[in-house]
Every structure is written in C-alpha cells, then in structure tokens.
PDB file of N, CA and C in Angstrom:
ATOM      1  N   UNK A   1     -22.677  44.686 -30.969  1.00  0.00           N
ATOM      2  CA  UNK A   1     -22.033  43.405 -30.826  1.00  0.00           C
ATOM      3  C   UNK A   1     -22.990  42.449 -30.106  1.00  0.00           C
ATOM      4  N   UNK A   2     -23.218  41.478 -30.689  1.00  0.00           N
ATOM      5  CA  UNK A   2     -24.137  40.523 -30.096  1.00  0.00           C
ATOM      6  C   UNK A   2     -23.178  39.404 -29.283  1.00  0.00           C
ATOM      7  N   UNK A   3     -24.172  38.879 -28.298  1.00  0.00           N
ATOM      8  CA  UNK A   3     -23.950  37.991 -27.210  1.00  0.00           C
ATOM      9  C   UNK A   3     -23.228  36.904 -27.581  1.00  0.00           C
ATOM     10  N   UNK A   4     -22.138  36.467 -26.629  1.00  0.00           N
ATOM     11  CA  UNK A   4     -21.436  34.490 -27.815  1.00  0.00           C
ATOM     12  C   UNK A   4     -22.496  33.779 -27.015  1.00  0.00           C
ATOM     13  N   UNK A   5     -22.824  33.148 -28.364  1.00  0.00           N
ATOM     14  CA  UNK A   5     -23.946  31.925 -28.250  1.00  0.00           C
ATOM     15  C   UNK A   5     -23.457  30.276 -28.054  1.00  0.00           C
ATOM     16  N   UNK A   6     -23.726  29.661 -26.701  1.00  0.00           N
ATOM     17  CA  UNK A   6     -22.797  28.367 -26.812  1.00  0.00           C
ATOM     18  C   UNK A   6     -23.837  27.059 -26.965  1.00  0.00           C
ATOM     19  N   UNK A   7     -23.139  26.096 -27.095  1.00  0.00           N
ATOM     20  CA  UNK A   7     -24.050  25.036 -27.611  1.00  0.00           C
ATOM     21  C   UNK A   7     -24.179  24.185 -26.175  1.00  0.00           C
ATOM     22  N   UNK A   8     -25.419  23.689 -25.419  1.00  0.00           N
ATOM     23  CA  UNK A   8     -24.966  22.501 -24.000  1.00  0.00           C
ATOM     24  C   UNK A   8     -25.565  21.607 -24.704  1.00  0.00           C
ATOM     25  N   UNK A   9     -25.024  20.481 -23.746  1.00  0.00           N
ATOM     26  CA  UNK A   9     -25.195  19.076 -23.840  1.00  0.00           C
ATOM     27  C   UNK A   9     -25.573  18.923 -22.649  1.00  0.00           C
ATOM     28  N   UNK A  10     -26.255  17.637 -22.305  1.00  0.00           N
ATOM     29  CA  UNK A  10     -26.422  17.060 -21.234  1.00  0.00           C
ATOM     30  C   UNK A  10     -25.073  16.120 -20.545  1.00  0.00           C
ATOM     31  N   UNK A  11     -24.787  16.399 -19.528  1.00  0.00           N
ATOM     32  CA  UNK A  11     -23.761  15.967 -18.642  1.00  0.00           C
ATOM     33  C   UNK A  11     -23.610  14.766 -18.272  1.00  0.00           C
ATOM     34  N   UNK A  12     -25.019  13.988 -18.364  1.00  0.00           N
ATOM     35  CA  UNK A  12     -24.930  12.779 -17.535  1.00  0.00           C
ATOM     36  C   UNK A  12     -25.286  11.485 -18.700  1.00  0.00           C
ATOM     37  N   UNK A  13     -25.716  12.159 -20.055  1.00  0.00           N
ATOM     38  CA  UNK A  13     -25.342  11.220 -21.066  1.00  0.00           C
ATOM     39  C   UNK A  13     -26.349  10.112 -21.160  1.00  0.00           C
ATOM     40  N   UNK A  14     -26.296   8.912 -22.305  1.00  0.00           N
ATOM     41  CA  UNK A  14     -27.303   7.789 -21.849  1.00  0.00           C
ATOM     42  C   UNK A  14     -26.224   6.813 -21.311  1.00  0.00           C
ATOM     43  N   UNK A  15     -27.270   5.828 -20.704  1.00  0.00           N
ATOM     44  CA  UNK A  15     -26.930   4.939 -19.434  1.00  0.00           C
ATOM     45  C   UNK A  15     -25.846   3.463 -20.974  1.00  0.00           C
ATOM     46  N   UNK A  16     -24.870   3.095 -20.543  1.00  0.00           N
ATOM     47  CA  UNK A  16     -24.460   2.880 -21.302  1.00  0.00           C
ATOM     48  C   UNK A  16     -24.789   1.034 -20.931  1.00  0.00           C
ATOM     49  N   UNK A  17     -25.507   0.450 -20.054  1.00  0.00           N
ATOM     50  CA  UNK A  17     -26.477  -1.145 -19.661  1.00  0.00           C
ATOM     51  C   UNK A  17     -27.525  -0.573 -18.686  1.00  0.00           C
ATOM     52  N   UNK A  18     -27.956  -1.700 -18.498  1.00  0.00           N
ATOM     53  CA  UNK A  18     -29.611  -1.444 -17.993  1.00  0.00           C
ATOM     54  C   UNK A  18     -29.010  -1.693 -16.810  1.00  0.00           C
ATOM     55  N   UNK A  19     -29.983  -1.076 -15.800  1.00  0.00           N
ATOM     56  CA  UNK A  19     -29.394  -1.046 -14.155  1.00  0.00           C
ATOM     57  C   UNK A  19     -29.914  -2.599 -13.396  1.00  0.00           C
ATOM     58  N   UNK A  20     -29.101  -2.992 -12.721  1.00  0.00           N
ATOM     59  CA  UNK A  20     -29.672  -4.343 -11.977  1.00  0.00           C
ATOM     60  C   UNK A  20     -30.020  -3.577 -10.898  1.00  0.00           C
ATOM     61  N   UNK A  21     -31.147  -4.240 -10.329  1.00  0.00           N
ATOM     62  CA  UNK A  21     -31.469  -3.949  -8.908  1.00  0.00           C
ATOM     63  C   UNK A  21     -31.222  -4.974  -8.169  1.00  0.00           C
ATOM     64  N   UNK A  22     -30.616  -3.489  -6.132  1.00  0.00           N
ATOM     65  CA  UNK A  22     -29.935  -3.566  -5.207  1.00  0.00           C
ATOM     66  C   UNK A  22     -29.963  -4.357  -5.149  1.00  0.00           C
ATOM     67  N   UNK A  23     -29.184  -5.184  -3.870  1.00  0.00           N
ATOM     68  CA  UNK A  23     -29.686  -6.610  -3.066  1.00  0.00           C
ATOM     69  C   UNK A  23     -30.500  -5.405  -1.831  1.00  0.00           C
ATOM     70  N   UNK A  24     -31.236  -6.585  -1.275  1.00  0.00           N
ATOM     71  CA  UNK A  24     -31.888  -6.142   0.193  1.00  0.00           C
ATOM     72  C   UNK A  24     -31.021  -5.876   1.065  1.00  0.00           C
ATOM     73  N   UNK A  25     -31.433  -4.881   1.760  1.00  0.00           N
ATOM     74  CA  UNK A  25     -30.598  -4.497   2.754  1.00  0.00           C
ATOM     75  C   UNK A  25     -30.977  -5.491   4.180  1.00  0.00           C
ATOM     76  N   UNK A  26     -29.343  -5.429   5.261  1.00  0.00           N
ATOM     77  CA  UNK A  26     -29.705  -6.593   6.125  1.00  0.00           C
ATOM     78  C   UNK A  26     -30.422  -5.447   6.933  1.00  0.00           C
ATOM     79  N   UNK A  27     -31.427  -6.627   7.764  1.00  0.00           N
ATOM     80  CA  UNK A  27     -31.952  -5.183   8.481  1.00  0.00           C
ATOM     81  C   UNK A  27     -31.637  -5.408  10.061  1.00  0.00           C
ATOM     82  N   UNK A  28     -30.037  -6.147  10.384  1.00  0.00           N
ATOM     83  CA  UNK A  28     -30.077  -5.578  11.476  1.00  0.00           C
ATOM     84  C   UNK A  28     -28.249  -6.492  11.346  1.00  0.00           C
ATOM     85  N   UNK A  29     -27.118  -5.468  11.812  1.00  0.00           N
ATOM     86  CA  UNK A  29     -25.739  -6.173  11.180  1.00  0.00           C
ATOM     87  C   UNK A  29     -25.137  -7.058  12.534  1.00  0.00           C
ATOM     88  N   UNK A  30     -25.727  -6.931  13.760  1.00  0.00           N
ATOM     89  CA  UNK A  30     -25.849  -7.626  14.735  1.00  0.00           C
ATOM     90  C   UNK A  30     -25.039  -9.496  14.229  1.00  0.00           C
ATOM     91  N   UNK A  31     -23.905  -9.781  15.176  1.00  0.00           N
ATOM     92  CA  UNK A  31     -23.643 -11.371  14.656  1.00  0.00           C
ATOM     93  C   UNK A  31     -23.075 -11.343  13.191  1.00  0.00           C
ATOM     94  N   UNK A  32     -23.044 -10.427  12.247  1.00  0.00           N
ATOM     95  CA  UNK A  32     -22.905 -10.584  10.889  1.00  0.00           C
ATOM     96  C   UNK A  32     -21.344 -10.500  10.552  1.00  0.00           C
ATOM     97  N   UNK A  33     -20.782 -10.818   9.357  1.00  0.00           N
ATOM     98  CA  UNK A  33     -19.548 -10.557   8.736  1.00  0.00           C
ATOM     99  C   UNK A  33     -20.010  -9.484   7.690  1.00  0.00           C
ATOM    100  N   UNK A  34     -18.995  -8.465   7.747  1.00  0.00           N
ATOM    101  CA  UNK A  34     -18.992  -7.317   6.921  1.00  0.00           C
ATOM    102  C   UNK A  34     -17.140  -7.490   6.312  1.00  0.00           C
ATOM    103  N   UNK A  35     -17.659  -7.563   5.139  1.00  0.00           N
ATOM    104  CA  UNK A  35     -16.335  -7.633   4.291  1.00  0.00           C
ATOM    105  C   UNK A  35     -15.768  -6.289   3.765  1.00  0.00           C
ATOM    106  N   UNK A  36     -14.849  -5.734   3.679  1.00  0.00           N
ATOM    107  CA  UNK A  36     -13.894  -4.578   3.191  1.00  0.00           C
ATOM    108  C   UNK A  36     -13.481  -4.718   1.947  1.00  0.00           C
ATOM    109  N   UNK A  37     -14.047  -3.446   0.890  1.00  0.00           N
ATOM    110  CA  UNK A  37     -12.910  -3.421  -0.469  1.00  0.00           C
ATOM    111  C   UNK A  37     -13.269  -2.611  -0.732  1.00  0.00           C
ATOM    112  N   UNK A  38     -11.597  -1.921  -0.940  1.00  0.00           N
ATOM    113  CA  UNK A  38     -10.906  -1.081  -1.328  1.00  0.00           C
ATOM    114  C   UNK A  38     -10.403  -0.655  -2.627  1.00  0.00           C
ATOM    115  N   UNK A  39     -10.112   0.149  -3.259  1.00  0.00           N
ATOM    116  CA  UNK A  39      -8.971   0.280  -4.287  1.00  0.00           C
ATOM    117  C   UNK A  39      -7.752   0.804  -4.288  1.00  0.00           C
ATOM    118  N   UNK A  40      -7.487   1.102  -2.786  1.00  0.00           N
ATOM    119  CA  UNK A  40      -6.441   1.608  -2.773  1.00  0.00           C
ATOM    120  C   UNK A  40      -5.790   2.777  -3.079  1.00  0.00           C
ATOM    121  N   UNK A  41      -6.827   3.166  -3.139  1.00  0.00           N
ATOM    122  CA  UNK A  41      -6.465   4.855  -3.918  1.00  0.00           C
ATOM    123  C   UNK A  41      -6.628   6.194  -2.905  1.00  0.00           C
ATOM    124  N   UNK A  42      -7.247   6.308  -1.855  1.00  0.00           N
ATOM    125  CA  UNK A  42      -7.165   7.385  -1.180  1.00  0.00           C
ATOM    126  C   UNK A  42      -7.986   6.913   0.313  1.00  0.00           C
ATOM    127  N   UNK A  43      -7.148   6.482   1.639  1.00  0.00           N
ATOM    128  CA  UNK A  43      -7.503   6.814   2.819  1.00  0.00           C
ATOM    129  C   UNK A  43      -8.591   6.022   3.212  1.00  0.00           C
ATOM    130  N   UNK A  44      -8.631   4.991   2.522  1.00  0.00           N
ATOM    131  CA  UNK A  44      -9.782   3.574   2.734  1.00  0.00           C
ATOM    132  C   UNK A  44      -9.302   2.850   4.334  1.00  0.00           C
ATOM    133  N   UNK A  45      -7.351   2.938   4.531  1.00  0.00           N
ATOM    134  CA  UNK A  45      -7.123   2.478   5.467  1.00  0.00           C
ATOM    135  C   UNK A  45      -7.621   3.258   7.089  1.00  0.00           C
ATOM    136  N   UNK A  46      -7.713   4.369   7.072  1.00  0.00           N
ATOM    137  CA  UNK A  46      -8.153   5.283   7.787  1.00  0.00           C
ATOM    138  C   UNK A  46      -9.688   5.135   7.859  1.00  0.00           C
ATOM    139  N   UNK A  47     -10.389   5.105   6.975  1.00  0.00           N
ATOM    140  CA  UNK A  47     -11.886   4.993   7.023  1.00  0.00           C
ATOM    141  C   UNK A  47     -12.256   3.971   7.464  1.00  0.00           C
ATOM    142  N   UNK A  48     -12.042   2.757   6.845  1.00  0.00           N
ATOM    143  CA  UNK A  48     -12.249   1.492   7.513  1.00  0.00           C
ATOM    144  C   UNK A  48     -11.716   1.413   9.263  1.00  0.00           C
ATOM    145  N   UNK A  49     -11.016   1.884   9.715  1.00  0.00           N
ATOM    146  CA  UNK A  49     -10.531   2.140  11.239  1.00  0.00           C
ATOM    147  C   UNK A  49     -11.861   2.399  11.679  1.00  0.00           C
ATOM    148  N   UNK A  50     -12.779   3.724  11.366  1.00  0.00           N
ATOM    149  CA  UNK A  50     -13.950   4.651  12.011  1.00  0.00           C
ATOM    150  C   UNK A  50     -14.653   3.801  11.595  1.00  0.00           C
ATOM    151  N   UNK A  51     -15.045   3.139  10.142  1.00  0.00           N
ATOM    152  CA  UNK A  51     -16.561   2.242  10.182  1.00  0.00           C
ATOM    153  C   UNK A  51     -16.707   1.041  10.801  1.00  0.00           C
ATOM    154  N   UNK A  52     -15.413   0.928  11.458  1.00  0.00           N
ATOM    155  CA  UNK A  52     -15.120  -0.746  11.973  1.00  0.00           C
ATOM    156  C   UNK A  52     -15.915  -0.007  13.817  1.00  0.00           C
ATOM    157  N   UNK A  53     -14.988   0.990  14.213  1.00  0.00           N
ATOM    158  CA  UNK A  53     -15.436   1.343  15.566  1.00  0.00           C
ATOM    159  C   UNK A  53     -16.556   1.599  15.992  1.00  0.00           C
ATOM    160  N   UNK A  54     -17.422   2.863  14.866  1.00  0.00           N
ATOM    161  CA  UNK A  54     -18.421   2.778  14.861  1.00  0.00           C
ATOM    162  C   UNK A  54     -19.664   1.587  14.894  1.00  0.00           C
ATOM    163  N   UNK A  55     -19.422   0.971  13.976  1.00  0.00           N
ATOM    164  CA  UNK A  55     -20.689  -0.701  13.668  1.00  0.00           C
ATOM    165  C   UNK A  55     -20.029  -1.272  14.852  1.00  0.00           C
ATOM    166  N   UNK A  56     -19.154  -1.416  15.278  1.00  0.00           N
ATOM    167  CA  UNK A  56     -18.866  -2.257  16.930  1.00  0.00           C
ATOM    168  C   UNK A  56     -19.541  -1.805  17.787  1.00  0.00           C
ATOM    169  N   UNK A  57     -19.718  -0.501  18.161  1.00  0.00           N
ATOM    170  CA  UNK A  57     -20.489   0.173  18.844  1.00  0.00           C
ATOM    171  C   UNK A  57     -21.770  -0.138  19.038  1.00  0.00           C
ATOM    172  N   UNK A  58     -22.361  -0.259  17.606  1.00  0.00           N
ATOM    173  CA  UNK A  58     -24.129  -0.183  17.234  1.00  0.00           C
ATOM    174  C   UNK A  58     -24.335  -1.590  17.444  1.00  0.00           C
ATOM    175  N   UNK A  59     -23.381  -2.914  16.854  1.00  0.00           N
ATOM    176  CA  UNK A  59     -24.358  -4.439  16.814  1.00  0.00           C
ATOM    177  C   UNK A  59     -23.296  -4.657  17.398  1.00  0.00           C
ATOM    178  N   UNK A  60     -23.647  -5.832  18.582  1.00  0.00           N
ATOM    179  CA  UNK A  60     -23.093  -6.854  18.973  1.00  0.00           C
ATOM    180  C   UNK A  60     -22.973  -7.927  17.923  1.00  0.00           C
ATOM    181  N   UNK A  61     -21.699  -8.354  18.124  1.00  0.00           N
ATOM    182  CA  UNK A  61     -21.137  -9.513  17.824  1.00  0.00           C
ATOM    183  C   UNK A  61     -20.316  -9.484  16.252  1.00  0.00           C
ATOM    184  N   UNK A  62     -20.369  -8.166  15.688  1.00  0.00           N
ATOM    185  CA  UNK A  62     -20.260  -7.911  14.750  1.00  0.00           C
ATOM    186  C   UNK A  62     -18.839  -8.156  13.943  1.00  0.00           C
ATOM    187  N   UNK A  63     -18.232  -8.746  12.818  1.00  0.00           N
ATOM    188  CA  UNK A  63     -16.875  -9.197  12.438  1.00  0.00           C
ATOM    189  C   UNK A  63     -16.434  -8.881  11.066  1.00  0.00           C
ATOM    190  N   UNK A  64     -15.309  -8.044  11.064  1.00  0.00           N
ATOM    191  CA  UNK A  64     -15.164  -7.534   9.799  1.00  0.00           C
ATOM    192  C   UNK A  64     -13.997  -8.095   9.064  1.00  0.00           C
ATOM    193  N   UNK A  65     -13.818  -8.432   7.790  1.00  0.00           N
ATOM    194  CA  UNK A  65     -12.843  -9.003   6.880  1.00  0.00           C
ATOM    195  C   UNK A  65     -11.974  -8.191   6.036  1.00  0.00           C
ATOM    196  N   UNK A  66     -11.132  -8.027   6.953  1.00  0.00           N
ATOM    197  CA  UNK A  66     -10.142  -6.617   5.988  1.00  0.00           C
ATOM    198  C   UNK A  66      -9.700  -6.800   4.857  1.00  0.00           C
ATOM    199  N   UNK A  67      -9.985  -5.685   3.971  1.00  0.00           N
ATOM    200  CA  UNK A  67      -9.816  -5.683   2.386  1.00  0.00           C
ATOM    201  C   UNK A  67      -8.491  -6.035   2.340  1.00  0.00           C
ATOM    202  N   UNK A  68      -7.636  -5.739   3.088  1.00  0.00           N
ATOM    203  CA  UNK A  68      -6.142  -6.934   2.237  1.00  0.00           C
ATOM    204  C   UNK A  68      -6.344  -8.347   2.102  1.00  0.00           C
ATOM    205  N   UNK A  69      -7.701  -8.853   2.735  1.00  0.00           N
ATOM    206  CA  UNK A  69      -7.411 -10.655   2.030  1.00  0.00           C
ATOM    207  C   UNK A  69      -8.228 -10.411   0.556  1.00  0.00           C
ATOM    208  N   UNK A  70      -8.753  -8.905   0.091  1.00  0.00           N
ATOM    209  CA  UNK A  70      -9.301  -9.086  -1.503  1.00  0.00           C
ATOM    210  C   UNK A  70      -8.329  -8.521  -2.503  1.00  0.00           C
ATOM    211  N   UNK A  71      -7.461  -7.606  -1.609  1.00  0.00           N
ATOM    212  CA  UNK A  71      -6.557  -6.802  -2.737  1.00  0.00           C
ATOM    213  C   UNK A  71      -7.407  -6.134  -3.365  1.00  0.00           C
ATOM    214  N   UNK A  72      -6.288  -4.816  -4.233  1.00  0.00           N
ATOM    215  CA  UNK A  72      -6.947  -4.036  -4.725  1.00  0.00           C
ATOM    216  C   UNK A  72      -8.290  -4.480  -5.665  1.00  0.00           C
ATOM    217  N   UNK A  73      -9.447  -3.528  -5.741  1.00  0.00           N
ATOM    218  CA  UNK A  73     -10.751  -3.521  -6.501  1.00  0.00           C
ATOM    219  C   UNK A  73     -10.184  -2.653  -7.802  1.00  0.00           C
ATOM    220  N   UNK A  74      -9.177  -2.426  -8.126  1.00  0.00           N
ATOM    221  CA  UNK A  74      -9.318  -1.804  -9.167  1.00  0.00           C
ATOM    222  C   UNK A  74      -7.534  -2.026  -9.955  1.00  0.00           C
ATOM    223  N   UNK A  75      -7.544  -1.766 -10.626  1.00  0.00           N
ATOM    224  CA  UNK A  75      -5.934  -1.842 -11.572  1.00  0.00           C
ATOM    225  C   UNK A  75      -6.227  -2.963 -12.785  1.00  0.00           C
ATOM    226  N   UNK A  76      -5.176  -3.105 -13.151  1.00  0.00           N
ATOM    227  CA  UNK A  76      -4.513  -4.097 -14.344  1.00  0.00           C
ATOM    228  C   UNK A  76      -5.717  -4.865 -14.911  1.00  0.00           C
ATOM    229  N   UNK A  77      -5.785  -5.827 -13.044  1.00  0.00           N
ATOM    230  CA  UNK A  77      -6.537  -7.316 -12.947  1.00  0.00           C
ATOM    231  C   UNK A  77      -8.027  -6.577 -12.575  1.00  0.00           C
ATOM    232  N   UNK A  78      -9.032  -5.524 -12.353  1.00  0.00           N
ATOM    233  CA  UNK A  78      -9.952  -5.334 -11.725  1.00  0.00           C
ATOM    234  C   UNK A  78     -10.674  -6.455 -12.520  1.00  0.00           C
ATOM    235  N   UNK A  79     -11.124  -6.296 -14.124  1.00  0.00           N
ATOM    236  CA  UNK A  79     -12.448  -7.341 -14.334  1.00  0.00           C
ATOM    237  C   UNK A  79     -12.129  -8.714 -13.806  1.00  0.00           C
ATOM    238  N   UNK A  80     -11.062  -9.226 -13.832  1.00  0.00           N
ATOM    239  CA  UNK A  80     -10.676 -10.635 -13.359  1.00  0.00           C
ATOM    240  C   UNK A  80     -11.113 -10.723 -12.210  1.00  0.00           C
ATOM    241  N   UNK A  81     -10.822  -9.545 -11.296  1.00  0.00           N
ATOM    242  CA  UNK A  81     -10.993  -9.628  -9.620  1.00  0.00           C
ATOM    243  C   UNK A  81     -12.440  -9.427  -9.649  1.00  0.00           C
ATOM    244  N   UNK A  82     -12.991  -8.475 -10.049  1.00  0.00           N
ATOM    245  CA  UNK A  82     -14.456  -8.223  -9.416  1.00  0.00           C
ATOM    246  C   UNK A  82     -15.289  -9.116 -10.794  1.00  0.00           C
ATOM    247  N   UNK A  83     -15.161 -10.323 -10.817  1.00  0.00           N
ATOM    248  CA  UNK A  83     -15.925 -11.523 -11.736  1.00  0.00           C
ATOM    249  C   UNK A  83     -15.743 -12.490 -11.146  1.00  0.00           C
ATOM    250  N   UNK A  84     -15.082 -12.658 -10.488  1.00  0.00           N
ATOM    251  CA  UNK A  84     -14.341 -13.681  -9.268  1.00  0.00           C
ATOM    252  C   UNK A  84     -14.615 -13.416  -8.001  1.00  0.00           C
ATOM    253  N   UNK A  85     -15.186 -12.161  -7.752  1.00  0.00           N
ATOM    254  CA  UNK A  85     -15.259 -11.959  -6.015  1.00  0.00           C
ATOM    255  C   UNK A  85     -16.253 -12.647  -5.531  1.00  0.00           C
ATOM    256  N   UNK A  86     -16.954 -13.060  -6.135  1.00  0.00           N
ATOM    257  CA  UNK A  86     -18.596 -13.700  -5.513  1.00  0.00           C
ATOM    258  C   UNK A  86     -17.602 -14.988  -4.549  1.00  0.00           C
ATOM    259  N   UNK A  87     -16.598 -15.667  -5.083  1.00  0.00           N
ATOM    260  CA  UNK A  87     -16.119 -17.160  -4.472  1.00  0.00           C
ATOM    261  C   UNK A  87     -15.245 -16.380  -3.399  1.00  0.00           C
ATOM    262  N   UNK A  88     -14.332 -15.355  -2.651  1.00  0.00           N
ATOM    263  CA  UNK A  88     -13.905 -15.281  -2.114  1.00  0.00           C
ATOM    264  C   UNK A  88     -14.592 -14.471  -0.862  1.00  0.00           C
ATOM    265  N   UNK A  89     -16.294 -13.987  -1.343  1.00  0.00           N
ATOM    266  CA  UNK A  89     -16.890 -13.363  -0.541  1.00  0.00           C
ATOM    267  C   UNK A  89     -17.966 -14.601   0.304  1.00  0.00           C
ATOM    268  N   UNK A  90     -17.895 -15.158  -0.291  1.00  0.00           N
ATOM    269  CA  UNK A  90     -18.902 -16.718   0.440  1.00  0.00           C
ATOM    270  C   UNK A  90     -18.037 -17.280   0.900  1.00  0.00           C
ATOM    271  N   UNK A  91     -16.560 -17.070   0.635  1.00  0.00           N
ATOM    272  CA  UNK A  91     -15.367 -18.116   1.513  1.00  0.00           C
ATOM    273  C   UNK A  91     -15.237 -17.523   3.089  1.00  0.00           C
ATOM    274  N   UNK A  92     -14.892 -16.294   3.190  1.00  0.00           N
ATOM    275  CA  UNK A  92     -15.474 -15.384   4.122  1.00  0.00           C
ATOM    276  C   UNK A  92     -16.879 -15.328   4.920  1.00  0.00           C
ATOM    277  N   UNK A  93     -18.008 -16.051   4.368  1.00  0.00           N
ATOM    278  CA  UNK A  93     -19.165 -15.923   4.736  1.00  0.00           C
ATOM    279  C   UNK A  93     -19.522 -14.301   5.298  1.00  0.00           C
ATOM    280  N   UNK A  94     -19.744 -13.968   3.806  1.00  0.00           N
ATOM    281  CA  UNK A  94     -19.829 -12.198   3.857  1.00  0.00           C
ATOM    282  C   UNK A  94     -21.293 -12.347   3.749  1.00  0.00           C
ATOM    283  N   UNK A  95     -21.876 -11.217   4.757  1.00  0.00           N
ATOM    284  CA  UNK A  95     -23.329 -11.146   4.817  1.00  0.00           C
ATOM    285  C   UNK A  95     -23.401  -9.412   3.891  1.00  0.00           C
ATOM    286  N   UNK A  96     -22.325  -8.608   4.397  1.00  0.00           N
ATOM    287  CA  UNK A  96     -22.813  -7.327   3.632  1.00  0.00           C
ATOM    288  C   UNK A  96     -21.361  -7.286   2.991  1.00  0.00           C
ATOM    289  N   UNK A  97     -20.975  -5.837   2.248  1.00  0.00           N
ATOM    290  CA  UNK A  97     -19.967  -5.384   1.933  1.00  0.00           C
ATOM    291  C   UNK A  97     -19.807  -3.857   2.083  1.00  0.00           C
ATOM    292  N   UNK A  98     -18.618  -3.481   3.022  1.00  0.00           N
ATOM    293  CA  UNK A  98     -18.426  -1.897   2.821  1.00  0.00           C
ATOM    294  C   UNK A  98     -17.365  -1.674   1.736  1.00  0.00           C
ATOM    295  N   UNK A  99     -17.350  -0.797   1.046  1.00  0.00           N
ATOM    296  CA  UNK A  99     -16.811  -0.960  -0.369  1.00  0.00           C
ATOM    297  C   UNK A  99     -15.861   0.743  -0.396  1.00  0.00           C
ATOM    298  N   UNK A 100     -14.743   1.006  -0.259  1.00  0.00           N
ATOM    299  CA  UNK A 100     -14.667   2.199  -0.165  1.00  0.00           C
ATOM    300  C   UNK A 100     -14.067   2.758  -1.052  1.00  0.00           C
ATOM    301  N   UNK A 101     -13.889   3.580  -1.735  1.00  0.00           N
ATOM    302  CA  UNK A 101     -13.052   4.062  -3.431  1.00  0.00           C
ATOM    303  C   UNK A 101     -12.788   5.353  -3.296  1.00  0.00           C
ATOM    304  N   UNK A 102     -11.409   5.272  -3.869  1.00  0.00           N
ATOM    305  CA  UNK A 102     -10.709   7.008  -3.481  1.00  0.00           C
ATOM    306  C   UNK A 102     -11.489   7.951  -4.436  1.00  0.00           C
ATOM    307  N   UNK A 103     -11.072   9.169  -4.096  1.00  0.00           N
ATOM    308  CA  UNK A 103     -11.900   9.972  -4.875  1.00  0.00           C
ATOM    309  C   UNK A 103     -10.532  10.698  -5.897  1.00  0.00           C
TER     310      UNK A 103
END
C-alpha cells in the first residue's frame, strides 16, 4: 500500500494591490496627540486603559483621543469611515494613531 499523496499550495497567496509605504515614525510622542481606533470587536477598551498609562509614563505632556469620537473601524459603514478618517483625524490634530482590532 503506498503513501496518500497530497497536493500544497502556498498559504499566503499573491498580494492582491501594491503595498504603500509607512508614514515616518514620530521620533519622540512627548506634547503629541495620539488618536484611538478600534473595531470593537475584542478588549480594545481594556487595552487602550494600559497604552494610555503606559505612554503617560514615558512622554510628558502626552494627549490621547478616545476611539468613541471615531466609532467603530469596521462594520456596514467601514469603507465610508476609513475614506473619510483623514478629516476627523486633522480635526483632532492627530500626530500618530494607535489602532487596535479584535482578534
């Protein structure tokens, strides 16, 4: 009796658009606004608690914009919302973004 022979594929597939590159990172969050978004899907409210305490810790002066003034990043409306976020993240005067997504 011979061995079952199976067929693989590659897992990670081709890239389905070309990748934009990062923005620069700030290199120091000191004085800055750090904006919050969420999707609402698993324990973002809890996390954001520790990354808020933590970065208070590390930079002075530091001010964060809680993801309930963006509402969820994801559902129904996501392309509407995240095609539109650029105007509500400069209304804020957002220098970075912590971005957190359930798993």
């Amino acid at each position: 009796m011979s061995e079952p022979r199976y067929e693989v594929v590659w897992p990670l597939g081709k890239s389905a658009y070309d990748p934009i590159p990062m923005a620069r990172r700030q290199p120091d969050l000191a004085g800055k606004t750090i904006c919050e978004l969420w999707d609402w899907a698993f324990k973002g409210d809890e996390v954001f608690v520790i990354i808020r305490e933590l970065l208070s810790k590390r930079y002075p002066g530091i001010k964060f914009v809680d993801c309930r003034e963006f509402g969820s990043i994801h559902g129904a409306k996501e392309r509407e919302m995240v095609a539109t976020l650029a105007g509500p993240l400069r209304e804020h005067h957002c220098d970075a973004v912590v971005s957190a997504l359930g798993a």
